[in-house]
C-alpha atoms as a PDB file:
ATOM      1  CA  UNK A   1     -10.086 -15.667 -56.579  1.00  0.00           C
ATOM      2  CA  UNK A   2     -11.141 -12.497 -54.893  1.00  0.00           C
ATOM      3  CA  UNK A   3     -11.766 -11.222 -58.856  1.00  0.00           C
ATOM      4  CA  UNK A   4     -13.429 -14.186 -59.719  1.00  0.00           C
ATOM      5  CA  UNK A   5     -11.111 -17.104 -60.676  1.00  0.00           C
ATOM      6  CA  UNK A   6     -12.780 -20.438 -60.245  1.00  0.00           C
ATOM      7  CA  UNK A   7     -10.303 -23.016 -60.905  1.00  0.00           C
ATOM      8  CA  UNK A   8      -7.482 -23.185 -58.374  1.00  0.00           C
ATOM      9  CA  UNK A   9      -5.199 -26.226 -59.765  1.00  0.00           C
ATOM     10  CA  UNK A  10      -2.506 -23.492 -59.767  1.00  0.00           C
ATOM     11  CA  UNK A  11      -2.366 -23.318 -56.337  1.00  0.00           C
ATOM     12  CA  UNK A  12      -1.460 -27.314 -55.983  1.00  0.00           C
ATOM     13  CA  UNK A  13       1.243 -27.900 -58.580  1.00  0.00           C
ATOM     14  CA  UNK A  14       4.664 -29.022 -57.244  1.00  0.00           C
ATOM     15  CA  UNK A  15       7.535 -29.298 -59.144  1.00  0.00           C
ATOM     16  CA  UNK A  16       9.933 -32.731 -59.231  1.00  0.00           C
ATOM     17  CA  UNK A  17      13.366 -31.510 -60.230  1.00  0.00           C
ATOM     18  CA  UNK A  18      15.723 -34.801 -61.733  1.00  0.00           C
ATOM     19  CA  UNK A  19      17.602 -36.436 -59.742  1.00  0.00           C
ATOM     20  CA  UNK A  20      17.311 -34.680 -56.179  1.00  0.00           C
ATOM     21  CA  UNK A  21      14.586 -33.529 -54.259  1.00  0.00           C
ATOM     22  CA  UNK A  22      13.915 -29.609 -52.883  1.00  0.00           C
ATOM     23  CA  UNK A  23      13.953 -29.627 -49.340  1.00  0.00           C
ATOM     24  CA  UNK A  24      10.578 -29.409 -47.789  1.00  0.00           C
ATOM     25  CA  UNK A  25       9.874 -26.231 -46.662  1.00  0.00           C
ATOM     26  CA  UNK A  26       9.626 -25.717 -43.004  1.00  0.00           C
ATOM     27  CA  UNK A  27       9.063 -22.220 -42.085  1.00  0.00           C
ATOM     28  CA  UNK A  28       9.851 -22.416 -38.236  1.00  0.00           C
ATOM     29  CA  UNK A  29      13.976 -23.591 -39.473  1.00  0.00           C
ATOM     30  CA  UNK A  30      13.292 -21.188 -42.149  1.00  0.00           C
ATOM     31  CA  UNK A  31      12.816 -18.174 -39.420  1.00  0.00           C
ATOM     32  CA  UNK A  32      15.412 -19.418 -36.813  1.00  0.00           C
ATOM     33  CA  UNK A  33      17.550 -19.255 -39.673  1.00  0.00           C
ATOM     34  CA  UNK A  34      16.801 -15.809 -40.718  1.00  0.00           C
ATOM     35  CA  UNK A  35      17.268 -14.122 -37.347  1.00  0.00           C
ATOM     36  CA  UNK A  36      19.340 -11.577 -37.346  1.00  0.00           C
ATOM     37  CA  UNK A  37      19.926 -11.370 -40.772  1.00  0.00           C
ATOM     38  CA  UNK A  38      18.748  -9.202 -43.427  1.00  0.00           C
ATOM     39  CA  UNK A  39      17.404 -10.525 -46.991  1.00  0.00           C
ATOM     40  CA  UNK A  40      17.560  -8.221 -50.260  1.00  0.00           C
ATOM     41  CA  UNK A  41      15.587  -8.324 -53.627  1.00  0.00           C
ATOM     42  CA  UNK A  42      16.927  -5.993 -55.613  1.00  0.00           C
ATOM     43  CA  UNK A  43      15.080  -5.821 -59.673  1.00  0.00           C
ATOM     44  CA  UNK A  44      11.443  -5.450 -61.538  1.00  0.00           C
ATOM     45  CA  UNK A  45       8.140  -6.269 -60.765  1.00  0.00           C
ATOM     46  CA  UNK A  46       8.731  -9.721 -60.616  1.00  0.00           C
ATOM     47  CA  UNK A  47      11.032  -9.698 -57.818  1.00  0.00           C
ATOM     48  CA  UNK A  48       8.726  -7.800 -55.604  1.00  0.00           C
ATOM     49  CA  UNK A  49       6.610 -10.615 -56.417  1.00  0.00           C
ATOM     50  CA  UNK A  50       8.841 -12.942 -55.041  1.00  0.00           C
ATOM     51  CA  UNK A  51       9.768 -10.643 -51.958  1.00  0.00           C
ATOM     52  CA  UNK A  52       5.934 -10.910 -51.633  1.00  0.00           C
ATOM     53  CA  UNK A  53       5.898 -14.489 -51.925  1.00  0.00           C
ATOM     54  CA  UNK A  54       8.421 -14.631 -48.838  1.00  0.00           C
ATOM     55  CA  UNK A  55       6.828 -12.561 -46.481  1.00  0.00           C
ATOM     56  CA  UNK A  56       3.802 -14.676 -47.203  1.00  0.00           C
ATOM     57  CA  UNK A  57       5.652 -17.929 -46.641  1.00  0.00           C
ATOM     58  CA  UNK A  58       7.255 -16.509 -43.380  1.00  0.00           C
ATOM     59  CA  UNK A  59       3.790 -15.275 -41.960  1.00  0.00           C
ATOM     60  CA  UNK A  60       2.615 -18.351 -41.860  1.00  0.00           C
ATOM     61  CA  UNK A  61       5.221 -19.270 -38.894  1.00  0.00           C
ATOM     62  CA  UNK A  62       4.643 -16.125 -36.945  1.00  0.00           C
ATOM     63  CA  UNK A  63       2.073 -16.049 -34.160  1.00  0.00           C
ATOM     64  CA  UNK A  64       1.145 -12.339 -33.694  1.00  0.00           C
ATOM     65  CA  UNK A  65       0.626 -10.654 -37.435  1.00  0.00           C
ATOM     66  CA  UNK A  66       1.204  -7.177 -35.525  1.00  0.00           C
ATOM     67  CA  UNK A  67       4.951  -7.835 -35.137  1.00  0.00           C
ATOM     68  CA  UNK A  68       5.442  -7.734 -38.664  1.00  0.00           C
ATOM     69  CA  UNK A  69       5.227  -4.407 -40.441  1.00  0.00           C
ATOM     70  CA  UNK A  70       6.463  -2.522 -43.152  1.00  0.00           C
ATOM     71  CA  UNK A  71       9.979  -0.497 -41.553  1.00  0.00           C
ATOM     72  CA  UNK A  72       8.208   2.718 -43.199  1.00  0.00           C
ATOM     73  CA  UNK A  73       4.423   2.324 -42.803  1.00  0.00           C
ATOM     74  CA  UNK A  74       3.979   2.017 -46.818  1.00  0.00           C
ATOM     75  CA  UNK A  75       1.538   0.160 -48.725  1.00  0.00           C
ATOM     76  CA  UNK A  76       2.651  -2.631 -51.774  1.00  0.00           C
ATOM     77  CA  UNK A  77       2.658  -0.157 -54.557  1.00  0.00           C
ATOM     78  CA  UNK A  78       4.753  -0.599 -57.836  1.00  0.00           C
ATOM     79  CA  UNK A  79       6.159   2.858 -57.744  1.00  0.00           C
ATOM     80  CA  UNK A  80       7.884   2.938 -54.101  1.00  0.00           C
ATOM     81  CA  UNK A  81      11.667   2.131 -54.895  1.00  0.00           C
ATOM     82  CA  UNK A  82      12.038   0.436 -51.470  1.00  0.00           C
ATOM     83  CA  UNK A  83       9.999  -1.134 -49.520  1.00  0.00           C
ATOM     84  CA  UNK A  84      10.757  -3.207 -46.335  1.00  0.00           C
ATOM     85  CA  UNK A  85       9.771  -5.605 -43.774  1.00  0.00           C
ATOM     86  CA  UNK A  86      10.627  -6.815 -40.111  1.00  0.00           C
ATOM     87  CA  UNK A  87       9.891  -9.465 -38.544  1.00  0.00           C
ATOM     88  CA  UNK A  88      11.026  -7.798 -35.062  1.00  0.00           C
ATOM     89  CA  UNK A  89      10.453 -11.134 -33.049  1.00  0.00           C
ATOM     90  CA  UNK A  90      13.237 -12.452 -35.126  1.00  0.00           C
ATOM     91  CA  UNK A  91      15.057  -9.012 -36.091  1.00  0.00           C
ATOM     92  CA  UNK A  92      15.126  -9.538 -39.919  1.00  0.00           C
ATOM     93  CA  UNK A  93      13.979  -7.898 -42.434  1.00  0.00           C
ATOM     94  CA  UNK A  94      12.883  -8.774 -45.863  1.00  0.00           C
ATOM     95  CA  UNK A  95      13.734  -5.683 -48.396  1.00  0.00           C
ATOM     96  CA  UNK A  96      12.540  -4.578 -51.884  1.00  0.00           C
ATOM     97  CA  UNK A  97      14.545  -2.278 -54.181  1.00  0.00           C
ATOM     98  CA  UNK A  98      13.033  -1.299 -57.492  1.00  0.00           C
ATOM     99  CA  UNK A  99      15.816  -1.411 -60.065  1.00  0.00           C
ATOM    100  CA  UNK A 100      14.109  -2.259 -63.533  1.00  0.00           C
ATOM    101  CA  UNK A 101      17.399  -2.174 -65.278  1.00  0.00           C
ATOM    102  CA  UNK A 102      20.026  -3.071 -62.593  1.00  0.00           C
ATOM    103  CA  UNK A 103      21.788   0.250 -64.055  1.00  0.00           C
ATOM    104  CA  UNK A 104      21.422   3.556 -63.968  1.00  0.00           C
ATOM    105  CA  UNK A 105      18.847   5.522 -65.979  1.00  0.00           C
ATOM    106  CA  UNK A 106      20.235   8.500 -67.382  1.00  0.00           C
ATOM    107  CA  UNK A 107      19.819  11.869 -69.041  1.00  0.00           C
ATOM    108  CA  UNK A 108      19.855  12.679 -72.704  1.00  0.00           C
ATOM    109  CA  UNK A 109      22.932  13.794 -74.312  1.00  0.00           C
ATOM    110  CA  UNK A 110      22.872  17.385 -75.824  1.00  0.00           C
ATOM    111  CA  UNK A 111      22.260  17.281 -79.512  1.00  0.00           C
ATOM    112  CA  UNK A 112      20.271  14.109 -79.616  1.00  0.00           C
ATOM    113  CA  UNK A 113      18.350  13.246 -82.122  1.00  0.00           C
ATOM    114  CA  UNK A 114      14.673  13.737 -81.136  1.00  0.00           C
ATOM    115  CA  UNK A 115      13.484  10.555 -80.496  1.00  0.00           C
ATOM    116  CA  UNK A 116      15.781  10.132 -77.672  1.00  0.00           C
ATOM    117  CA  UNK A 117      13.526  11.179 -74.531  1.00  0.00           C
ATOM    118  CA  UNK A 118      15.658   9.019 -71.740  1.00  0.00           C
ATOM    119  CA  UNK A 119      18.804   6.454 -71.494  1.00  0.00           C
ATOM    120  CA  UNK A 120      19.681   3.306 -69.471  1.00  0.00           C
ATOM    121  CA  UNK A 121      23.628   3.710 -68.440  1.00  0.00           C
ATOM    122  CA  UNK A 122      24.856   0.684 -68.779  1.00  0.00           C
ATOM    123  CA  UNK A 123      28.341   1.320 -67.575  1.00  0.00           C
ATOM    124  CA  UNK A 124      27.148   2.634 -63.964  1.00  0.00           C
ATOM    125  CA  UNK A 125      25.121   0.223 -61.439  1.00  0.00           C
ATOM    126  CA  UNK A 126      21.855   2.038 -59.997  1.00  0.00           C
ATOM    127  CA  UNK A 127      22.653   4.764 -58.066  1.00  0.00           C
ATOM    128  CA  UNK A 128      20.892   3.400 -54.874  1.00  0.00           C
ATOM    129  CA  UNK A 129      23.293   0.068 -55.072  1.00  0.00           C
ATOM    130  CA  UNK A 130      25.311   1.339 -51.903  1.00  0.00           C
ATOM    131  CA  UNK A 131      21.738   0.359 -50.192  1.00  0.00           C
ATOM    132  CA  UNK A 132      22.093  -3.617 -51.010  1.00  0.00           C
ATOM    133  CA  UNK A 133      25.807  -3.697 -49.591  1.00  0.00           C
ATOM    134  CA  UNK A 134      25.060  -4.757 -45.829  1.00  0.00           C
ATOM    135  CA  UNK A 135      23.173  -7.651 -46.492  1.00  0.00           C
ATOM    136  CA  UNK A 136      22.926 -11.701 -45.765  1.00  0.00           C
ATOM    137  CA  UNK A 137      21.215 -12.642 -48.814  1.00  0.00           C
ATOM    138  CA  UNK A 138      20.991 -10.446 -52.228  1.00  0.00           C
ATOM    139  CA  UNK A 139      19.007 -11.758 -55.381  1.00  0.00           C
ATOM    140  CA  UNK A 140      18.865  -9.908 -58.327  1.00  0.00           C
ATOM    141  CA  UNK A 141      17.005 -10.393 -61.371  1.00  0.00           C
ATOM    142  CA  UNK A 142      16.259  -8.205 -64.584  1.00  0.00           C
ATOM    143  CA  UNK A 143      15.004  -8.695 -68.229  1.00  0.00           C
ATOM    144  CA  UNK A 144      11.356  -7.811 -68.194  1.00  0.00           C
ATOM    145  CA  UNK A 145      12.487  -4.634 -69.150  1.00  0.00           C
ATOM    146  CA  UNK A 146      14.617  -4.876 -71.944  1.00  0.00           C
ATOM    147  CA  UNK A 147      12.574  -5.126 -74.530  1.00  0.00           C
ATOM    148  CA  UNK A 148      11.727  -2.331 -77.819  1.00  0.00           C
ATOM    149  CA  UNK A 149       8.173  -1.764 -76.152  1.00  0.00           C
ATOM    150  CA  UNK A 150      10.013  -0.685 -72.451  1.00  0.00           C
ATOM    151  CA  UNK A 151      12.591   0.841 -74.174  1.00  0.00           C
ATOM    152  CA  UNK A 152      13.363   2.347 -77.968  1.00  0.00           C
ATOM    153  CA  UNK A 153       9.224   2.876 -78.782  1.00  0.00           C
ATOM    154  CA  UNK A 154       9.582   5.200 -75.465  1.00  0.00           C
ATOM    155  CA  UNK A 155      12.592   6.935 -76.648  1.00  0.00           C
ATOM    156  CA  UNK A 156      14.492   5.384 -73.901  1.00  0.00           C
ATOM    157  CA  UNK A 157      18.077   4.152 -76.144  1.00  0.00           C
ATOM    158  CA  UNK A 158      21.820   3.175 -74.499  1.00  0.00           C
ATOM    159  CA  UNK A 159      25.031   5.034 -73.155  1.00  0.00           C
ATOM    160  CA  UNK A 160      28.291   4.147 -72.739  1.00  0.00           C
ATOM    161  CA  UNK A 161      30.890   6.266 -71.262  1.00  0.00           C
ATOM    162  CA  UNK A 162      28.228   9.090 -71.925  1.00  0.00           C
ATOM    163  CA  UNK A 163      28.087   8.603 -75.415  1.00  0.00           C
ATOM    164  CA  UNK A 164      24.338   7.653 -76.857  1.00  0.00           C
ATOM    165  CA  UNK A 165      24.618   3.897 -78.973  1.00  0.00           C
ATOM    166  CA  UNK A 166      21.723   4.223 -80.877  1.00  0.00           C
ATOM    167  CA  UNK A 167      22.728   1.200 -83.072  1.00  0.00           C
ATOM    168  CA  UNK A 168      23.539  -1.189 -79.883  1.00  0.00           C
ATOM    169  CA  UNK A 169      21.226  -4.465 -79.807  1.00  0.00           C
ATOM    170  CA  UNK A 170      19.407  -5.187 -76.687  1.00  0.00           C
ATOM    171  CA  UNK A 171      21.584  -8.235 -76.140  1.00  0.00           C
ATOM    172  CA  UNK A 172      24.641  -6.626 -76.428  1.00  0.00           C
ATOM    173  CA  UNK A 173      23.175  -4.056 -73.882  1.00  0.00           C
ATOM    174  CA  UNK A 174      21.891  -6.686 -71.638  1.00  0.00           C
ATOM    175  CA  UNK A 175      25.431  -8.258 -71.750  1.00  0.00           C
ATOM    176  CA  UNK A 176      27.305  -4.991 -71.030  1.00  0.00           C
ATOM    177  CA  UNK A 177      24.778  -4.251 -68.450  1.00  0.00           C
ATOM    178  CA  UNK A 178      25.172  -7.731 -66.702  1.00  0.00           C
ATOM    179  CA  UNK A 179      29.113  -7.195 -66.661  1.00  0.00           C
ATOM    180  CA  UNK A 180      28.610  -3.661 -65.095  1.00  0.00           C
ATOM    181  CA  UNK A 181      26.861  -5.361 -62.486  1.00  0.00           C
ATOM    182  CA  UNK A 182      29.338  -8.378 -61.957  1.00  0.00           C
ATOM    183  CA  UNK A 183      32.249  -6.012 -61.547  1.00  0.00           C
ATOM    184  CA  UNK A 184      30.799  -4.002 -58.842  1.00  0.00           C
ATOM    185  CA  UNK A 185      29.475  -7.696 -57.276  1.00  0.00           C
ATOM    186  CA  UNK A 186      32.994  -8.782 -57.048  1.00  0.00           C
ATOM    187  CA  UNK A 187      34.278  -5.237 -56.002  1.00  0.00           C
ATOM    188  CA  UNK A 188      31.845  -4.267 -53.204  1.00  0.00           C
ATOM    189  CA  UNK A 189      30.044  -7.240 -51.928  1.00  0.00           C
ATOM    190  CA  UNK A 190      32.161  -9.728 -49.309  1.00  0.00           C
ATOM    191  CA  UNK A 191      30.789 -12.785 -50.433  1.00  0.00           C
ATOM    192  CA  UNK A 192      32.146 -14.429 -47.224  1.00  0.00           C
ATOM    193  CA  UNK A 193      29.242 -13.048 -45.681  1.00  0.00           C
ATOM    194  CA  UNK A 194      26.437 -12.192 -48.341  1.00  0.00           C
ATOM    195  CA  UNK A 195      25.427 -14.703 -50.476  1.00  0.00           C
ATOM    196  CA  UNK A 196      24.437 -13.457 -53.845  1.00  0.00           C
ATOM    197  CA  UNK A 197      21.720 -15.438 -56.160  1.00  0.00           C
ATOM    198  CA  UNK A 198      20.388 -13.973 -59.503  1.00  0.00           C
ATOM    199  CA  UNK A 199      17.050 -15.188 -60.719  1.00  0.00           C
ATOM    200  CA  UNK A 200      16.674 -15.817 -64.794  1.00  0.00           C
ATOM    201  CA  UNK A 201      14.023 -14.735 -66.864  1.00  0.00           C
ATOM    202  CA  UNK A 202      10.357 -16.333 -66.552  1.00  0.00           C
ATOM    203  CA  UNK A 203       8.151 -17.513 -68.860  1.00  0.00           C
ATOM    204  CA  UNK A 204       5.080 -15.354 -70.652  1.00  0.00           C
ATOM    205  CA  UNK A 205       1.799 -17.016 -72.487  1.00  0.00           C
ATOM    206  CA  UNK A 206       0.985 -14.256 -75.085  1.00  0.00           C
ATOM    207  CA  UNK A 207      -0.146 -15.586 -78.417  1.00  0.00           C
ATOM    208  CA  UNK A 208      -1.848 -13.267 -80.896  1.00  0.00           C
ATOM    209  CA  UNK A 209      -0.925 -10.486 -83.321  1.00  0.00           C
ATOM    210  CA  UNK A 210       1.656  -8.551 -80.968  1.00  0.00           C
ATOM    211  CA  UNK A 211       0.996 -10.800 -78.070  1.00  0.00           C
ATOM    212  CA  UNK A 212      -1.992  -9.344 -77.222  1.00  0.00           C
ATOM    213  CA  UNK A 213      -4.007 -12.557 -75.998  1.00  0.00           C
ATOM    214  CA  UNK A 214      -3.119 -13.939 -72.027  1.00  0.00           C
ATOM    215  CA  UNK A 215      -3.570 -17.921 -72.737  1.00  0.00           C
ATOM    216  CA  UNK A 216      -3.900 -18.901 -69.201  1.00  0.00           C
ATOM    217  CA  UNK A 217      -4.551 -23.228 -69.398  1.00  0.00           C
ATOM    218  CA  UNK A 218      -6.311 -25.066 -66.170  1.00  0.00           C
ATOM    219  CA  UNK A 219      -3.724 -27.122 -66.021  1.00  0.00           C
ATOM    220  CA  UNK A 220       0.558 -26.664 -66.761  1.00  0.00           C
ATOM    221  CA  UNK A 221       1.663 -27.764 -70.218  1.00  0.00           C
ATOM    222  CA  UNK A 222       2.378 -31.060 -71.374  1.00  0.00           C
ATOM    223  CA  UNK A 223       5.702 -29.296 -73.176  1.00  0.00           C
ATOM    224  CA  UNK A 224       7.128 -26.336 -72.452  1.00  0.00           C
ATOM    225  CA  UNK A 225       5.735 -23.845 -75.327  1.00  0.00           C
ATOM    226  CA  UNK A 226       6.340 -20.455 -74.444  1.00  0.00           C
ATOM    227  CA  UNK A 227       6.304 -17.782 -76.925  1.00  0.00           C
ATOM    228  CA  UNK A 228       9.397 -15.766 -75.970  1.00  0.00           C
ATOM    229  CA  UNK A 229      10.883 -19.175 -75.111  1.00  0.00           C
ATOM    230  CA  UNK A 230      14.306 -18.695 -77.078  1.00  0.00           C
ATOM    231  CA  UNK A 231      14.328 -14.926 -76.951  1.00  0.00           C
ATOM    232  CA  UNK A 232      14.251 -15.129 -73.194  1.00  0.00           C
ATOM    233  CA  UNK A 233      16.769 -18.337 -73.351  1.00  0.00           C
ATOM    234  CA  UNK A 234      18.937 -15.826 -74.704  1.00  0.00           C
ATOM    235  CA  UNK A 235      19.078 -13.756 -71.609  1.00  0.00           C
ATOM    236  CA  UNK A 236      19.493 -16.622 -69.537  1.00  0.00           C
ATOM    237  CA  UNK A 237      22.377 -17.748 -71.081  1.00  0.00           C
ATOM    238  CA  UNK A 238      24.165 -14.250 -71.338  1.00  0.00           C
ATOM    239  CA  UNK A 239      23.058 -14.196 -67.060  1.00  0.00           C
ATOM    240  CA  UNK A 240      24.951 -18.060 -66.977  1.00  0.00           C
ATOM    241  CA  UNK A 241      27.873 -16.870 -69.116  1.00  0.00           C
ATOM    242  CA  UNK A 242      28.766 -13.795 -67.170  1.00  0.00           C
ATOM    243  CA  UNK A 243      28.026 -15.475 -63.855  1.00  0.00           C
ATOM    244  CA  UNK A 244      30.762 -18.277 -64.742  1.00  0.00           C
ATOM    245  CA  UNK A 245      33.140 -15.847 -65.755  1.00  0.00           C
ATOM    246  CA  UNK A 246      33.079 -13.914 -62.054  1.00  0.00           C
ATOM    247  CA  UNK A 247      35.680 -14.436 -59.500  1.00  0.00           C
ATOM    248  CA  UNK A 248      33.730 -14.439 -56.917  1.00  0.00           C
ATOM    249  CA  UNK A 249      30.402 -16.848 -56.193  1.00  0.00           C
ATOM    250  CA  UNK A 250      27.109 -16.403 -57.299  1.00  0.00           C
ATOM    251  CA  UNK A 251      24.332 -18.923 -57.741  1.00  0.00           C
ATOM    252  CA  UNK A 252      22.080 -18.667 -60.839  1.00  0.00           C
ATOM    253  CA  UNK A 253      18.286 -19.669 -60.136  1.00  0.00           C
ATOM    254  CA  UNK A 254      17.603 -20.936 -63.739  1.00  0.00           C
ATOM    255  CA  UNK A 255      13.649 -20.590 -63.418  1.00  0.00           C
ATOM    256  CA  UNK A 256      13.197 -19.781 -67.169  1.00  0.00           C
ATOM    257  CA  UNK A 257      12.137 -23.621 -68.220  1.00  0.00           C
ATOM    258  CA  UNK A 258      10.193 -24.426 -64.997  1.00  0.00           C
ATOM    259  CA  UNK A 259       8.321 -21.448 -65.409  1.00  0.00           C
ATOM    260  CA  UNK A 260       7.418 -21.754 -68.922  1.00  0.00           C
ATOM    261  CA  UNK A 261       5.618 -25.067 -68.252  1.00  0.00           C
ATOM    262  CA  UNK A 262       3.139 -23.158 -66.143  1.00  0.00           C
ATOM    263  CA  UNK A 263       0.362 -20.669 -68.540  1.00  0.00           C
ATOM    264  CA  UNK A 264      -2.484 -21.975 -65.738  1.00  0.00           C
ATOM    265  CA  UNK A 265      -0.514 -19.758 -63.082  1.00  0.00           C
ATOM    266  CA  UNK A 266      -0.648 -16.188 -64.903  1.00  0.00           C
ATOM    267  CA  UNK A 267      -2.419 -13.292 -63.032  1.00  0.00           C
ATOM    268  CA  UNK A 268      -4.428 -13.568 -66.498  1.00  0.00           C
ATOM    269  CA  UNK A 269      -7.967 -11.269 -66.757  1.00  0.00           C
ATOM    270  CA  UNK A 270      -8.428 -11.795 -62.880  1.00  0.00           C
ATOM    271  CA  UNK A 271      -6.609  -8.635 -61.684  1.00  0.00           C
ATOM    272  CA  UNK A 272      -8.001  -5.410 -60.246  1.00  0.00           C
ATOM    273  CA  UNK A 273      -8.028  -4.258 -64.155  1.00  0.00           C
ATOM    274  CA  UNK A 274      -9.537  -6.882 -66.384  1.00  0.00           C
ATOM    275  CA  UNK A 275      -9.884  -5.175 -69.433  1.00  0.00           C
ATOM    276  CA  UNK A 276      -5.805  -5.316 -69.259  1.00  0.00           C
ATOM    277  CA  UNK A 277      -4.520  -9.261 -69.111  1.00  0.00           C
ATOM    278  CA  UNK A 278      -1.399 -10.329 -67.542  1.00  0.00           C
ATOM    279  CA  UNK A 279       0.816 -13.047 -68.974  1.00  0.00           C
ATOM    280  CA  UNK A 280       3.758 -11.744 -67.314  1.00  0.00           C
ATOM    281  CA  UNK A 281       3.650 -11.473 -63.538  1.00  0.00           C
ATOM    282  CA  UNK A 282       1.899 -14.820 -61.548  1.00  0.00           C
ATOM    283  CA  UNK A 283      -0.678 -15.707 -59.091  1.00  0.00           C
ATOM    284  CA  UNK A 284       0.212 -15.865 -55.298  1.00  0.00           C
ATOM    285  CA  UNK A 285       0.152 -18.182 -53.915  1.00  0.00           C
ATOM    286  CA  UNK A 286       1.767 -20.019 -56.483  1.00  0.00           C
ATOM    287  CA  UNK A 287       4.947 -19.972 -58.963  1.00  0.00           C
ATOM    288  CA  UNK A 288       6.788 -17.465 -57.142  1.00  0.00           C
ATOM    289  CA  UNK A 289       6.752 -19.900 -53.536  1.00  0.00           C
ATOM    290  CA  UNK A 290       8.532 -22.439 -55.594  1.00  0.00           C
ATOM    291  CA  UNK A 291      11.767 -20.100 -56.600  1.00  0.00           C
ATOM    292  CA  UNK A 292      11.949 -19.361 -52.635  1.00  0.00           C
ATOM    293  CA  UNK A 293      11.748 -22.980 -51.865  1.00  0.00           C
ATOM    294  CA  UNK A 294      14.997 -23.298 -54.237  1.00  0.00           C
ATOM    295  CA  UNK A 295      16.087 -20.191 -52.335  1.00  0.00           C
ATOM    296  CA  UNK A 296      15.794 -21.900 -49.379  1.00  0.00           C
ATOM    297  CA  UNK A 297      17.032 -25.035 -50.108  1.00  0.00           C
ATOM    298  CA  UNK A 298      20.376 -23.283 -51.293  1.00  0.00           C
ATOM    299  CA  UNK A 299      20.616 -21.319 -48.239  1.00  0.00           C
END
């Protein structure tokens, strides 16, 4: 609004799942219920989004503003790798870790060809994952990421057992990435104590020759029409298939369909660079509140 938005149906739309009902939210059970404890997003831009969207929520329920702050004195930036805040009248904390790929990146192999310039190791979690062991709550998400632009038109290709794969598929690299990660969920986290959610893919609105054009609506679709629809059903279903094959539990936030209902909620031209849309991240308040209502409502 602040950049000069002038509809704000975004703000009001509520979702009615079939057959059940999310549990109103209620932000002073909500805060009883976090004391003590210590809640971890751990992925892209998108989950600081929704780490945002939860301090936001959780503000709203806390008297004096000054005894929330961020652990290190930083700023919201997209670059900080951590970022982290307490709510010291309730001694929690809310954490951010910035892990675009979940796995490590790594260096480039001698005798690479030349337009290898970086590599995602997708046999070794991120080397800050020691970091998201001691918590009460842990969502991950990733995907936003894996995609030619973020990756092989930067010169950024695969490695296994550090050996380049020039000729591996994003989805098979996803897929081995998402196993990486499920292994050293079942062999380092205690999942009698930390309960471990991973949120799916969310809809974009880019139409256009490349998906150039941001096609924010007023109002959410009548059908869901999203133009990475299947490619990012994809992803979901590789997250669904390697969550049901873990031994230990996780819960999968399937947001992808819910999400791809909702073009009016984009960031769009209204962001502190409007010569650069945004069909990718959302509005707050708005579409990110609703996955930590389903957070909630699970916890």
């Amino acid at each position: 609004m602040a950049n000069g938005r002038k509809d704000d149906g975004y703000l009001k739309w509520r979702w009615k799942p079939n057959r059940c009902e999310v549990s109103r939210f209620d932000v002073g059970v909500v805060l009883e219920k976090l004391r003590g404890k210590r809640v971890v997003f751990v992925g892209d831009s998108l989950s600081r989004t929704q780490w945002e969207s939860m301090i936001c929520l959780l503000m709203n329920g806390v008297d004096d503003k000054t005894s929330v702050y961020e652990v290190n004195g930083n700023k919201i930036s997209k670059k900080i790798r951590y970022l982290g805040v307490r709510f010291s009248l309730y001694n929690f904390t809310v954490e951010f870790y910035r892990s675009v790929f979940l796995v490590q990146i790594g260096s480039v192999p001698r005798h690479s060809p030349k337009r290898v310039r970086s590599t995602v190791k997708l046999d070794e979690l991120d080397n800050v994952s020691s970091k998201w062991i001691d918590s009460d709550v842990l969502v991950f998400n990733t995907g936003h990421w894996w995609n030619r632009a973020k990756l092989f038109e930067m010169g950024c290709y695969f490695k296994v057992n550090g050996r380049l794969k020039l000729g591996m598929s994003t989805m098979a690299a996803y897929t081995t990435a998402l196993n990486t990660w499920a292994s050293w969920v079942e062999n380092k986290i205690d999942t009698d104590r930390t309960r471990v959610f991973f949120r799916t893919f969310e809809g974009s609105h880019w139409s256009g020759p490349k998906g150039h054009t941001c096609k924010v609506t007023e109002n959410p679709l009548v059908q869901s029409k999203s133009e990475y629809s299947e490619y990012r059903s994809q992803f979901s279903d590789i997250i669904r298939e390697v969550v049901n094959n873990m031994t230990v539990p996780v819960t999968v936030m399937h947001v992808t369909p819910m999400g791809s209902y909702r073009s009016d909620a984009h960031v769009g031209i209204w962001s502190d660079n409007p010569t650069v849309p945004d069909c990718s991240h959302w509005c707050l308040p708005g579409v990110p509140d609703a996955w930590n209502e389903i957070l909630f409502s699970y916890l």
